[in-house]
Structure formats: C-alpha cells, structure tokens
PDB file of N, CA and C in Angstrom:
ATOM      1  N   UNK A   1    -100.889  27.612 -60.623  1.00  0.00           N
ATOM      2  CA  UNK A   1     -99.573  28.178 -60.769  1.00  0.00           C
ATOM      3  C   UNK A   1     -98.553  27.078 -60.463  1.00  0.00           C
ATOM      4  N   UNK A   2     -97.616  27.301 -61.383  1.00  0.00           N
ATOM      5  CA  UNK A   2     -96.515  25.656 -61.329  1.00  0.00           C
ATOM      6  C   UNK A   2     -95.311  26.714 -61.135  1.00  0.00           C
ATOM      7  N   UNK A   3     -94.516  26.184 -59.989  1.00  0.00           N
ATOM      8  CA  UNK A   3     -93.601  26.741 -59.984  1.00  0.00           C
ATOM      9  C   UNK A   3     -92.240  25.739 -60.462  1.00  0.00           C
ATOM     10  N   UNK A   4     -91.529  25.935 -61.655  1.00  0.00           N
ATOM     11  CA  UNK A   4     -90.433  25.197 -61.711  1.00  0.00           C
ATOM     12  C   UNK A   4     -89.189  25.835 -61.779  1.00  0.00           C
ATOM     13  N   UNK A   5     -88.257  24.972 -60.209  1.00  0.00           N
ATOM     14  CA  UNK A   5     -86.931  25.014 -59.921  1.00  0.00           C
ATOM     15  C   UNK A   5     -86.017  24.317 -60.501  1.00  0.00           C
ATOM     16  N   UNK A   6     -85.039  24.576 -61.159  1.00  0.00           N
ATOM     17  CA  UNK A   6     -83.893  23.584 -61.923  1.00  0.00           C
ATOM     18  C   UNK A   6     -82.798  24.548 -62.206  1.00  0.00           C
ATOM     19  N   UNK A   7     -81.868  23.644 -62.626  1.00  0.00           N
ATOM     20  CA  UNK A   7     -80.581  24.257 -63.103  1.00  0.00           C
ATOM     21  C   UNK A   7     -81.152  24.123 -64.804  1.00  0.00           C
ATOM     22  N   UNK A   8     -81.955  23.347 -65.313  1.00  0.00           N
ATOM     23  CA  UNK A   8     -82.334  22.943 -66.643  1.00  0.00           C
ATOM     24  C   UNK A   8     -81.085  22.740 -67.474  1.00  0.00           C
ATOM     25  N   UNK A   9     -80.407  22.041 -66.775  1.00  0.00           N
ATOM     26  CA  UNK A   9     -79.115  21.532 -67.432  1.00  0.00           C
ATOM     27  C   UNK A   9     -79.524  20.668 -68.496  1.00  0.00           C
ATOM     28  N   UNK A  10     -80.864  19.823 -68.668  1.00  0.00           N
ATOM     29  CA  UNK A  10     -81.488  18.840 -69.151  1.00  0.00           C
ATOM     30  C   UNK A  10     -82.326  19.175 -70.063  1.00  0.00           C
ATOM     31  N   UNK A  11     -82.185  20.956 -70.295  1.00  0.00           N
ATOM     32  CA  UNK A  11     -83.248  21.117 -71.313  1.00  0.00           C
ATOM     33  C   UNK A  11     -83.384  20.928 -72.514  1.00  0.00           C
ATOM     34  N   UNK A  12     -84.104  20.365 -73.543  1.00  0.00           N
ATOM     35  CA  UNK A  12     -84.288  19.342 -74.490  1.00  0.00           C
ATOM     36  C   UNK A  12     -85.629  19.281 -74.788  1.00  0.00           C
ATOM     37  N   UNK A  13     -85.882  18.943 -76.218  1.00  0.00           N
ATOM     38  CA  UNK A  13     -87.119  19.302 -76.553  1.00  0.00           C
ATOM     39  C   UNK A  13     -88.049  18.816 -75.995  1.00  0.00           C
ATOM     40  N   UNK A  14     -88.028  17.242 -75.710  1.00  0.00           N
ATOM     41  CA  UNK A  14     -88.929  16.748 -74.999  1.00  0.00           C
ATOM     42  C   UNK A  14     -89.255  17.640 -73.336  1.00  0.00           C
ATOM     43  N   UNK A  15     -87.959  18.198 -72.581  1.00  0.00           N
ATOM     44  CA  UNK A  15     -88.605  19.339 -71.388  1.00  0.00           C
ATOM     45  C   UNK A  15     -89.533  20.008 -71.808  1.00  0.00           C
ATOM     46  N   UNK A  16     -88.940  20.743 -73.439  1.00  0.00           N
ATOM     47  CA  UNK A  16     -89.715  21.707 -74.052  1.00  0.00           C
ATOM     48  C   UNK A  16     -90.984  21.998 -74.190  1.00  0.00           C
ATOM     49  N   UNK A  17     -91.285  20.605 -74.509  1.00  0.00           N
ATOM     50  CA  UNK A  17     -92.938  20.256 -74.895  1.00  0.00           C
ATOM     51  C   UNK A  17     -93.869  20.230 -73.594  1.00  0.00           C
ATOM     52  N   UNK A  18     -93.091  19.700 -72.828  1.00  0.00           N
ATOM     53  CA  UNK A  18     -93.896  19.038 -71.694  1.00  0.00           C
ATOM     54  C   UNK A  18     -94.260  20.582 -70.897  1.00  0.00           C
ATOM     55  N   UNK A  19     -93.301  22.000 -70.755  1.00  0.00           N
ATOM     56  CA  UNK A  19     -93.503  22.899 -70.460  1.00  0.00           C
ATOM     57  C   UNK A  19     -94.377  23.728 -71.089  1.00  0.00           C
ATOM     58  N   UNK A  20     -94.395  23.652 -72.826  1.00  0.00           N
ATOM     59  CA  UNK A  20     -94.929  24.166 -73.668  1.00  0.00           C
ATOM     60  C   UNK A  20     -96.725  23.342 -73.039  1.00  0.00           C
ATOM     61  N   UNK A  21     -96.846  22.248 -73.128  1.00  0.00           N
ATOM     62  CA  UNK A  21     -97.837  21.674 -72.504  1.00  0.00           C
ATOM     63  C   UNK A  21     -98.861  22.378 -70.938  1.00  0.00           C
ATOM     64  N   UNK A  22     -97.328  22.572 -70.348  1.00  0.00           N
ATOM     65  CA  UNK A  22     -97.571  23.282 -68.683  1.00  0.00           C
ATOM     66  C   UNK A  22     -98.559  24.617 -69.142  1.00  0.00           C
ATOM     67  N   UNK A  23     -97.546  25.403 -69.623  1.00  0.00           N
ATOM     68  CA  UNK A  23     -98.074  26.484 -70.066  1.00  0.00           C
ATOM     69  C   UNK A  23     -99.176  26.710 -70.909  1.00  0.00           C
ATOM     70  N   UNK A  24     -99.910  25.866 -71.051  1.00  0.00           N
ATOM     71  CA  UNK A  24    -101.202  25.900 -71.874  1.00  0.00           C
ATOM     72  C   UNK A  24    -102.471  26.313 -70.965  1.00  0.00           C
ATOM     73  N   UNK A  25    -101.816  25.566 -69.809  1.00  0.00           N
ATOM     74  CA  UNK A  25    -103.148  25.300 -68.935  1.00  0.00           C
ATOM     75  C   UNK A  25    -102.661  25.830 -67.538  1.00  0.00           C
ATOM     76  N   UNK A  26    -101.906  26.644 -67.355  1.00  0.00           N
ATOM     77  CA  UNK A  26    -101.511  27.078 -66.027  1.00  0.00           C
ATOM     78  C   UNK A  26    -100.102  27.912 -66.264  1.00  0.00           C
ATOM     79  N   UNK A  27    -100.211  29.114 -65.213  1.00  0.00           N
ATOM     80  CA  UNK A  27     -99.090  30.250 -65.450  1.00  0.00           C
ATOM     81  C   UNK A  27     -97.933  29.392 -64.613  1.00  0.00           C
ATOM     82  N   UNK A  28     -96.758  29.226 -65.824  1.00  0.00           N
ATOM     83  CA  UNK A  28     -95.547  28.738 -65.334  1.00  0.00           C
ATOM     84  C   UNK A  28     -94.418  30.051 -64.627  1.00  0.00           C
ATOM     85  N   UNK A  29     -93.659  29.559 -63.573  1.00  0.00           N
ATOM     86  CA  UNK A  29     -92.508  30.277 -63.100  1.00  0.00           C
ATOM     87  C   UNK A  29     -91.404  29.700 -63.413  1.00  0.00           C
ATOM     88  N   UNK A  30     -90.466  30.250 -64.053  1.00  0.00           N
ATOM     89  CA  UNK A  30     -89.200  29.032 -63.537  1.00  0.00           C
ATOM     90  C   UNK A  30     -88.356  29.523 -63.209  1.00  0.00           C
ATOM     91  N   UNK A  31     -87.465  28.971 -62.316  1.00  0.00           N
ATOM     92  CA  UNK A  31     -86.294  29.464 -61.189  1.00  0.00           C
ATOM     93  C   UNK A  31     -85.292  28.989 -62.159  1.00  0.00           C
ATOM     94  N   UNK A  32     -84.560  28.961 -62.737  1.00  0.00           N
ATOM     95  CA  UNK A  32     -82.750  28.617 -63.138  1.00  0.00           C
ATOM     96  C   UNK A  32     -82.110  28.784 -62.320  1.00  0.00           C
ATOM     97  N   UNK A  33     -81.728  28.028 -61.563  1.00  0.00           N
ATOM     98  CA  UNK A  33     -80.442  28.296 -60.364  1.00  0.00           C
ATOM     99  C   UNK A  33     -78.919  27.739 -61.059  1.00  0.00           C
ATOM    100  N   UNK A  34     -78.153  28.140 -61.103  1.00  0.00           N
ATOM    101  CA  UNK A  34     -76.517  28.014 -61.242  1.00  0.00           C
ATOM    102  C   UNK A  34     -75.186  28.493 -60.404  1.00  0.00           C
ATOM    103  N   UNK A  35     -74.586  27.971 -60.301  1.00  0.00           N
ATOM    104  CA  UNK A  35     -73.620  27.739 -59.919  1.00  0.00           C
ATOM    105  C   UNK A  35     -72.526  28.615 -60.799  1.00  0.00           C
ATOM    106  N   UNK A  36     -71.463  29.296 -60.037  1.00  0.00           N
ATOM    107  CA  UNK A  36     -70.474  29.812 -61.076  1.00  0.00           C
ATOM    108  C   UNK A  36     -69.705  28.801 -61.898  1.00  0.00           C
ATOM    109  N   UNK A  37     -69.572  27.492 -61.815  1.00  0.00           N
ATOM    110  CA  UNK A  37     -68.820  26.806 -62.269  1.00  0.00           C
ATOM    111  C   UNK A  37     -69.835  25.916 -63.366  1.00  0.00           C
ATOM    112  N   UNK A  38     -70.989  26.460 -63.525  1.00  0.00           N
ATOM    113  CA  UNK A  38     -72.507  25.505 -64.594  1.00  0.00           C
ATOM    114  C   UNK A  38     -72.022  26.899 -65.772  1.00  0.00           C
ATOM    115  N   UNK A  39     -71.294  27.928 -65.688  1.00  0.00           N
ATOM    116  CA  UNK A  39     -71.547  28.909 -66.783  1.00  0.00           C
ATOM    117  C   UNK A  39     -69.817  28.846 -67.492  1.00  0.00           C
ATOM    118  N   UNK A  40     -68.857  28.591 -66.530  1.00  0.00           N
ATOM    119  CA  UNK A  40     -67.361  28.385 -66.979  1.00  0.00           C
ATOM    120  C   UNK A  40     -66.587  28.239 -65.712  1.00  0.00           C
ATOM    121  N   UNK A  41     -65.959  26.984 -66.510  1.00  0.00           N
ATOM    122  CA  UNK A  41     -65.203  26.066 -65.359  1.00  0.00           C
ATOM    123  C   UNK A  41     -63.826  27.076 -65.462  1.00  0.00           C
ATOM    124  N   UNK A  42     -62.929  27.158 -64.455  1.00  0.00           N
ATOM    125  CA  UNK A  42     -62.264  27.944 -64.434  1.00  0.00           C
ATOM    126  C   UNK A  42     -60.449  27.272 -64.980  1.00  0.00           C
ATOM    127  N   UNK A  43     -59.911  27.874 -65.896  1.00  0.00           N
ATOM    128  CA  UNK A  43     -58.978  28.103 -66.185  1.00  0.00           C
ATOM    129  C   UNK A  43     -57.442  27.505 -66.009  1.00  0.00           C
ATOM    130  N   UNK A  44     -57.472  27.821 -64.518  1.00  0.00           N
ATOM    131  CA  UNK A  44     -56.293  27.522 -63.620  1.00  0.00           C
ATOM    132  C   UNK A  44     -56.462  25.750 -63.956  1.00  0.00           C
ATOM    133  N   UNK A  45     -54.885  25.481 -63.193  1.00  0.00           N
ATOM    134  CA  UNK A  45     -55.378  23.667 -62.461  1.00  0.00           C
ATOM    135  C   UNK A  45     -56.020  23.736 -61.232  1.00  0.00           C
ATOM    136  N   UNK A  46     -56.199  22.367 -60.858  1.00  0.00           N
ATOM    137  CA  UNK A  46     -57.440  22.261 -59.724  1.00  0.00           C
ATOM    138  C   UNK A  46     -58.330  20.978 -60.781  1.00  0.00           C
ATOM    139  N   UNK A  47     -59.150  20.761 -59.187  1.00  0.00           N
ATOM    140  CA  UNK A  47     -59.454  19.235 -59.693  1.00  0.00           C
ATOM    141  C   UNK A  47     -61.253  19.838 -59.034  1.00  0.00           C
ATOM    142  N   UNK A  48     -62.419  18.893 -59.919  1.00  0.00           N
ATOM    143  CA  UNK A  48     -63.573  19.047 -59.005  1.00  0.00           C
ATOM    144  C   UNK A  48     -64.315  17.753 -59.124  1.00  0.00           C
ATOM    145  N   UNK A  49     -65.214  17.021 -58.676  1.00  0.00           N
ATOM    146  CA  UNK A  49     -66.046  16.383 -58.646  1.00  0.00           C
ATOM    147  C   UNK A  49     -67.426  15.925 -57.764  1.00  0.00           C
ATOM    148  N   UNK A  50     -67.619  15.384 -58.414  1.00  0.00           N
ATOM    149  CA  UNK A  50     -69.193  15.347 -58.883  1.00  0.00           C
ATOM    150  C   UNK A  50     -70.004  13.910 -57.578  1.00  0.00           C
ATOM    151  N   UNK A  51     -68.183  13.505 -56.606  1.00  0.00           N
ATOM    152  CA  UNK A  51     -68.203  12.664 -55.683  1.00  0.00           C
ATOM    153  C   UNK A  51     -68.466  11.497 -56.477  1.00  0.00           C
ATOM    154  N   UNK A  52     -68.191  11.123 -57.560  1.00  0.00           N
ATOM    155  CA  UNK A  52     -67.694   9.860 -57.518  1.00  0.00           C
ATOM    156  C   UNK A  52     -66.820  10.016 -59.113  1.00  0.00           C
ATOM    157  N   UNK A  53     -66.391  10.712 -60.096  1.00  0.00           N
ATOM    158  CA  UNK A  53     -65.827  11.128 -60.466  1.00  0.00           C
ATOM    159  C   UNK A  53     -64.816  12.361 -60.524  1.00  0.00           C
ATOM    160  N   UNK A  54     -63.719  12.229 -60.960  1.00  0.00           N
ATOM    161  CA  UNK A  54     -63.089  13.388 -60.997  1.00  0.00           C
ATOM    162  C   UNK A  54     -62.690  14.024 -62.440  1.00  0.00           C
ATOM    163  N   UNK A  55     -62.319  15.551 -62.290  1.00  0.00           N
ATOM    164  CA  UNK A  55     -62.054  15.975 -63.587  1.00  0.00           C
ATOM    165  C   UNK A  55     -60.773  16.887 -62.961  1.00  0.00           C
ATOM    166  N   UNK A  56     -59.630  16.504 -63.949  1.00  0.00           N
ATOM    167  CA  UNK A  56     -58.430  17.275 -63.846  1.00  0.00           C
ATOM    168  C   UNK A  56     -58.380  18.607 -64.726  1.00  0.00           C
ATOM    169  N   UNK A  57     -59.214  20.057 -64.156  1.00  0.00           N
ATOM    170  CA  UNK A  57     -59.190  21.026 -64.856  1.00  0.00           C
ATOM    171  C   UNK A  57     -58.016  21.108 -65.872  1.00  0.00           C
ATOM    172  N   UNK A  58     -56.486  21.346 -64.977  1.00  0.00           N
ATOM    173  CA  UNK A  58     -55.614  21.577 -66.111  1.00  0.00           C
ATOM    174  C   UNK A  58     -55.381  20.693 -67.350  1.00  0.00           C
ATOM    175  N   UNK A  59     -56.062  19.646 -67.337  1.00  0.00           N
ATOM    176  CA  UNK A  59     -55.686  18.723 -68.965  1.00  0.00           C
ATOM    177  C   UNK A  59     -56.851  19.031 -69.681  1.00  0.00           C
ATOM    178  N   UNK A  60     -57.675  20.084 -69.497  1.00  0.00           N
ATOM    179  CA  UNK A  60     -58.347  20.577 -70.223  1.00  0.00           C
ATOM    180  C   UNK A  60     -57.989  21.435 -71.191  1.00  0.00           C
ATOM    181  N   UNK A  61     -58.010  21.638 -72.435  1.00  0.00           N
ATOM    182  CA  UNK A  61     -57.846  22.367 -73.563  1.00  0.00           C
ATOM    183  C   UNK A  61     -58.605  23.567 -73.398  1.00  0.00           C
ATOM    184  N   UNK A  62     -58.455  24.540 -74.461  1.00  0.00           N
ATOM    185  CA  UNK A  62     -59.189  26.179 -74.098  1.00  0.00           C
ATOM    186  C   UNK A  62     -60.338  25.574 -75.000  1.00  0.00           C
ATOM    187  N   UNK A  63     -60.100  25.348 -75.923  1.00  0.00           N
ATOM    188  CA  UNK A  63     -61.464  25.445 -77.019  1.00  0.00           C
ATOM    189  C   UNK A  63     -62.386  24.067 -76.000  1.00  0.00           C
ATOM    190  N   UNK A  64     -62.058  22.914 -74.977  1.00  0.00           N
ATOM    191  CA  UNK A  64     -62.765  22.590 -74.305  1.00  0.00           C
ATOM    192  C   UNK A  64     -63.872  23.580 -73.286  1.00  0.00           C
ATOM    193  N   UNK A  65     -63.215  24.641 -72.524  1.00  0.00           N
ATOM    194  CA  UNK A  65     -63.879  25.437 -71.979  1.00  0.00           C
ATOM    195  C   UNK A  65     -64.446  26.237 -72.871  1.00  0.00           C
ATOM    196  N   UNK A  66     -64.500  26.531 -73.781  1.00  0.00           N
ATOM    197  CA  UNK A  66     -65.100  27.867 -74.707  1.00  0.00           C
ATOM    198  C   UNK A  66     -66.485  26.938 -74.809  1.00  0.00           C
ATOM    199  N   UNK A  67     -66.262  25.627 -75.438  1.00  0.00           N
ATOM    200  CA  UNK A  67     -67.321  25.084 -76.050  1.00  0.00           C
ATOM    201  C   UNK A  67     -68.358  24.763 -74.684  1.00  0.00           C
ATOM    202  N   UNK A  68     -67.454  24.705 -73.391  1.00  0.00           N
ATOM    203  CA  UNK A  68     -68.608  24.351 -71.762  1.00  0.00           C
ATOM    204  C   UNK A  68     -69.641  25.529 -71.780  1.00  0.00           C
ATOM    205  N   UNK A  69     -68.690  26.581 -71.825  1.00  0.00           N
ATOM    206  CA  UNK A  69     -69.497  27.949 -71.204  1.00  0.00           C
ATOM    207  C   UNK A  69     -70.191  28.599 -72.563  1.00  0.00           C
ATOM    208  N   UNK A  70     -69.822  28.129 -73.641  1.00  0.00           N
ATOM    209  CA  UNK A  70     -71.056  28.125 -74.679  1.00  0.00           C
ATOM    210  C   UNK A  70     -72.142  27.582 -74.578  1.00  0.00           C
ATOM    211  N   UNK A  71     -72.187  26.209 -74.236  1.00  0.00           N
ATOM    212  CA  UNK A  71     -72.987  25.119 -74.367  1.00  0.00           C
ATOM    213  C   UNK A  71     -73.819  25.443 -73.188  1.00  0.00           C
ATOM    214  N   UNK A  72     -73.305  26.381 -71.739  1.00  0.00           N
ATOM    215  CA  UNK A  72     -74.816  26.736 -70.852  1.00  0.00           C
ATOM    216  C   UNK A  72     -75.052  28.273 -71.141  1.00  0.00           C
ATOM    217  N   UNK A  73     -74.400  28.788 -71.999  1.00  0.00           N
ATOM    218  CA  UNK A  73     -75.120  30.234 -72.496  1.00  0.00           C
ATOM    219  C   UNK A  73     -76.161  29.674 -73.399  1.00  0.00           C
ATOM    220  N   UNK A  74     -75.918  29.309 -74.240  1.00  0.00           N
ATOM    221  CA  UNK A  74     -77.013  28.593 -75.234  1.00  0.00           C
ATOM    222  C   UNK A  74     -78.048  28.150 -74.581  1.00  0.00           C
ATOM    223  N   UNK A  75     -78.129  27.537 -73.503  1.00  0.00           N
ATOM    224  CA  UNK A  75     -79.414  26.517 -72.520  1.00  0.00           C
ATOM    225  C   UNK A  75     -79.769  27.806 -71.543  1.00  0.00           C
ATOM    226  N   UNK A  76     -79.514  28.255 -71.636  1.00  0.00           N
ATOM    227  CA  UNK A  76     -79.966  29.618 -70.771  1.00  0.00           C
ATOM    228  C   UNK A  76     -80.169  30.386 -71.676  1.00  0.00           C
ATOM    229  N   UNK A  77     -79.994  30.866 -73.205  1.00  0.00           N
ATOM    230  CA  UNK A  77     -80.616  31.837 -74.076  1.00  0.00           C
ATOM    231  C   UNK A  77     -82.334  30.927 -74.252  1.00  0.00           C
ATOM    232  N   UNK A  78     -81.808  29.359 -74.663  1.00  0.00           N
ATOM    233  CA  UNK A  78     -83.277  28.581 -75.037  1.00  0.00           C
ATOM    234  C   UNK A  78     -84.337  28.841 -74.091  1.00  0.00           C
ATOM    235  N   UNK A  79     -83.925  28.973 -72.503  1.00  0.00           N
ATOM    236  CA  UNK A  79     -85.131  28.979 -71.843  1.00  0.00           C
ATOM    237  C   UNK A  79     -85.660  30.142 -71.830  1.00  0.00           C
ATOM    238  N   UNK A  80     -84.585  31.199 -71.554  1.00  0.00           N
ATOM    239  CA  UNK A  80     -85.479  32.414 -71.980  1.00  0.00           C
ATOM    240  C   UNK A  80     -86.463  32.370 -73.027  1.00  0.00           C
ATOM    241  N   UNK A  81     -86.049  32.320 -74.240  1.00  0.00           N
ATOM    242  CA  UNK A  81     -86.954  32.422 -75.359  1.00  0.00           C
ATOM    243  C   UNK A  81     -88.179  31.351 -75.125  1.00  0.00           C
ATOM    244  N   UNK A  82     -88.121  30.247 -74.944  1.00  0.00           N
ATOM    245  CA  UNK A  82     -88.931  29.532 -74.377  1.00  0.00           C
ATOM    246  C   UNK A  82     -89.733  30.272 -73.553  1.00  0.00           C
ATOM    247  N   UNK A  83     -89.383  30.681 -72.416  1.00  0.00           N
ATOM    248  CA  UNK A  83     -90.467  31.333 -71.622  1.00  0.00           C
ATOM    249  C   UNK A  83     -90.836  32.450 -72.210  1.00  0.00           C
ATOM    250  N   UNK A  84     -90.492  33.575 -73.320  1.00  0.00           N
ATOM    251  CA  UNK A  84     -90.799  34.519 -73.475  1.00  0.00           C
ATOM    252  C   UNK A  84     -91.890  34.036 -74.413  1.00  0.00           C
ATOM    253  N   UNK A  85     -91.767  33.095 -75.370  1.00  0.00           N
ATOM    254  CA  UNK A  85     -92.949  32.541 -76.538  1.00  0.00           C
ATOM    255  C   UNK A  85     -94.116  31.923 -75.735  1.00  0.00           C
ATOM    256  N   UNK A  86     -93.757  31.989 -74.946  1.00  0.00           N
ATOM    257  CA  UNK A  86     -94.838  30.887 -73.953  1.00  0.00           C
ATOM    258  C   UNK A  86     -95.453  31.362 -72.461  1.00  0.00           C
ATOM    259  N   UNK A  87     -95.177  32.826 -72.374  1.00  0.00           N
ATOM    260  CA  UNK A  87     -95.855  33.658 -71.417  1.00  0.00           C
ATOM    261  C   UNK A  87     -95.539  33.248 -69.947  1.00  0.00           C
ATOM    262  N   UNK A  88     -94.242  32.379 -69.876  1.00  0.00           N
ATOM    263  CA  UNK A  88     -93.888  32.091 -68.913  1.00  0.00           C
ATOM    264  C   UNK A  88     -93.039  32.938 -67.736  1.00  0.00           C
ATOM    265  N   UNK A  89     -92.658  33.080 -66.756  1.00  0.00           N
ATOM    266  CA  UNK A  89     -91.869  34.198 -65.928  1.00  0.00           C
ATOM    267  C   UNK A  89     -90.831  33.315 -66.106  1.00  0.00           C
ATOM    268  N   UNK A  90     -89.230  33.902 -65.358  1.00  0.00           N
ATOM    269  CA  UNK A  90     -88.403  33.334 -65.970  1.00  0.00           C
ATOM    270  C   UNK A  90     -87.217  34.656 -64.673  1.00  0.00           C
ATOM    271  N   UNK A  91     -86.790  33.394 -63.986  1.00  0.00           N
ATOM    272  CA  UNK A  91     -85.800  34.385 -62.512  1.00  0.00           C
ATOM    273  C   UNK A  91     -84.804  33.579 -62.886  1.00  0.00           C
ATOM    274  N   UNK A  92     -83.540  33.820 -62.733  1.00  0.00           N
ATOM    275  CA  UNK A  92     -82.104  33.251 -63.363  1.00  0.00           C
ATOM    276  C   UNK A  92     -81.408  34.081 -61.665  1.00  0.00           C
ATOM    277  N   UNK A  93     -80.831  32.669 -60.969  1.00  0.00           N
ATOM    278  CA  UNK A  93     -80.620  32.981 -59.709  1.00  0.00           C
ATOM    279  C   UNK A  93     -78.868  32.149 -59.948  1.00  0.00           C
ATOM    280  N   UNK A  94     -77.877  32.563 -59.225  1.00  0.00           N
ATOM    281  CA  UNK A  94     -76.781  32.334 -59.384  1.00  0.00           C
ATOM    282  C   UNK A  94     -76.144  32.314 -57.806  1.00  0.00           C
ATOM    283  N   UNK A  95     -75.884  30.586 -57.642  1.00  0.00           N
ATOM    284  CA  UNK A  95     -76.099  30.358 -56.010  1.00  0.00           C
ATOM    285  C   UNK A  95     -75.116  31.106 -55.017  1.00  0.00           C
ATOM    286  N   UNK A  96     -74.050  32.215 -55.502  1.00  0.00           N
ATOM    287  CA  UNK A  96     -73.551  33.372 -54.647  1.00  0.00           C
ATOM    288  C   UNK A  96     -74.555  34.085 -54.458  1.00  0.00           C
ATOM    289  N   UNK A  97     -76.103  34.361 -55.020  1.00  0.00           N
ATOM    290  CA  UNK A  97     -76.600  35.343 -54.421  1.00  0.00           C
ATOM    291  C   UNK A  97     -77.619  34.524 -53.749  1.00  0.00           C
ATOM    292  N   UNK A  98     -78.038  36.103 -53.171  1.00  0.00           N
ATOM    293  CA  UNK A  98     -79.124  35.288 -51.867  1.00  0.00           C
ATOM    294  C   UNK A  98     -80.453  35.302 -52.501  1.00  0.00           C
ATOM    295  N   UNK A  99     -81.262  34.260 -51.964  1.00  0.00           N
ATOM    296  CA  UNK A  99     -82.884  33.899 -52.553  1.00  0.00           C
ATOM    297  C   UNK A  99     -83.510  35.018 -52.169  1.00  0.00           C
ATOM    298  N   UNK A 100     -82.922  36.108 -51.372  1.00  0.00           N
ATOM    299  CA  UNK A 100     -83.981  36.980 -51.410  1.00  0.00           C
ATOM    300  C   UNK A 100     -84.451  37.813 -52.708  1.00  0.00           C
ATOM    301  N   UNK A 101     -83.430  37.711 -53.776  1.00  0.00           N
ATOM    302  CA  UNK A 101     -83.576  38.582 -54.711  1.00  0.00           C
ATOM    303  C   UNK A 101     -84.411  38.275 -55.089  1.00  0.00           C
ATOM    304  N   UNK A 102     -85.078  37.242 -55.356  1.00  0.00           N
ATOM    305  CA  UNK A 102     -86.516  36.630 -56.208  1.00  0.00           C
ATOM    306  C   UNK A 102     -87.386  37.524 -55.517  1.00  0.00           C
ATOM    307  N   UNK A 103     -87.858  37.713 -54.345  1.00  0.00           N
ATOM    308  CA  UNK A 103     -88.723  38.939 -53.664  1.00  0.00           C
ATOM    309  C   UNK A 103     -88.638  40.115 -53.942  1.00  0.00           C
ATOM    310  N   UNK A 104     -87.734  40.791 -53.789  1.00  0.00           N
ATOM    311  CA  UNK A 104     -86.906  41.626 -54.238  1.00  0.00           C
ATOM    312  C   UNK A 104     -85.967  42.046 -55.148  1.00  0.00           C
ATOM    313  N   UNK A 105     -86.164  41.782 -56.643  1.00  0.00           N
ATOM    314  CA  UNK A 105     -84.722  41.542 -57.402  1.00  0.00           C
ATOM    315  C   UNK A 105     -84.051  43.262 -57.296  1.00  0.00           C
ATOM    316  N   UNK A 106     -84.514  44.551 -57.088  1.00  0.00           N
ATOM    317  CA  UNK A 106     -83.719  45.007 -57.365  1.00  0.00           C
ATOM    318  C   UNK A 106     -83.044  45.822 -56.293  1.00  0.00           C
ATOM    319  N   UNK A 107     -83.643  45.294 -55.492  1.00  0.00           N
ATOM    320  CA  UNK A 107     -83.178  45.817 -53.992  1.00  0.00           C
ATOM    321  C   UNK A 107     -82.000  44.962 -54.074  1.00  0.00           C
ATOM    322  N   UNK A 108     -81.963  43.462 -53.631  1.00  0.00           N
ATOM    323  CA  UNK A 108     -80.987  42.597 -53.052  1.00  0.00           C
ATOM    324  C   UNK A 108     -80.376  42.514 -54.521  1.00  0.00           C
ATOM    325  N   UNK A 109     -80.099  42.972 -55.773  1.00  0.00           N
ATOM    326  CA  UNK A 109     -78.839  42.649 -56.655  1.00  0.00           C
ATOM    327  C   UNK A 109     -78.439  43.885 -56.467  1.00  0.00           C
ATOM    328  N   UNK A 110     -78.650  45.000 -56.430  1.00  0.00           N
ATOM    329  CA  UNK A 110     -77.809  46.442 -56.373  1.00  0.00           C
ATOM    330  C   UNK A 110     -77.315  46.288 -54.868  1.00  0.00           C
ATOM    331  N   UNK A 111     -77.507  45.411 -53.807  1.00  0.00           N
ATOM    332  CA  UNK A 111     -76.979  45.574 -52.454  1.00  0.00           C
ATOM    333  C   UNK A 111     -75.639  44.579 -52.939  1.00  0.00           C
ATOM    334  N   UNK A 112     -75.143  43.887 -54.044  1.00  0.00           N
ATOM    335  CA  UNK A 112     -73.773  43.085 -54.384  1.00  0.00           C
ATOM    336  C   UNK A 112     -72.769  44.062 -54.728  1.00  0.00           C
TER     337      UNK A 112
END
C-alpha cells in the first residue's frame, strides 16, 4: 500500500504514468491537500509570497484569476479521473480542515 501526499500541483503525464505504473502493482491512496488560495487567489489588493518572491494581487486582471482557479479545478478533475480509471482512493483535504476527516470524513466535515 503506497500512500501518496501532495498538493499535485505538478501533475503531468509523466506523474501520470509513474502512478499509472504504482497502481499496477500496489493499492494507491492519494491525499490532495490545498490551501484556499491553490483553488482562487482572492480578488481584493493584498500582496502574498512564496518568501522570496512577491505577487501584487491587485495588478492582477479578472480573466488572470478565472484562468488560476481554472487551471487547479482542472488538476483536481485529472486526478480524480486518474484515480477513478486506475482503482486508486482519492481524499481531497483543504488545510482549514482538520486531518481528522480522513478517519472520519463524515463525522468531522458535517461538524464545519
């Protein structure tokens, strides 16, 4: 049993394969952990970084954010389907909630 943790910000065919590979020979898990700001950066001004770059939210354009929070709906639809073609489990954790939900998902998300 392989358990894999990531944000899979990096997912790409070559991950693809190498999981598609995993899953041949052993039952895969994978954790997706995110951040509210990995699904859409927010709106307002305000500044964030990454500690050694910065990004000035407000000189951001709208169709810039449409295309962010597209671009990790899309990488989060791929892994699903990925794991669903490939008999993999598949927990999508969002770092306001607590790790207990993975034990428990429907206890600790109906307690939010």
């Amino acid at each position: 049993m392989v358990f894999v943790i990531s944000d899979f910000a990096d997912l790409n065919t070559a991950c693809e394969r190498e999981m598609k590979y995993l899953a041949g020979r052993t039952h895969i898990i994978n954790i997706q952990i995110s951040d509210p700001l990995d699904s859409a950066l927010p709106a307002t001004a305000g500044r964030i970084s990454n500690g050694r770059d910065t990004l000035q939210l407000n000189r951001l354009g709208k169709q810039v954010l449409e295309d962010y929070a597209s671009a990790f709906e899309y990488r989060s639809q791929q892994l699903k389907k990925l794991s669903v073609q490939h008999n993999m489990v598949l927990h999508q954790i969002s770092t306001p909630e607590s790790p207990a939900c993975l034990f428990s998902p429907r206890a600790a998300r109906s307690q939010r």
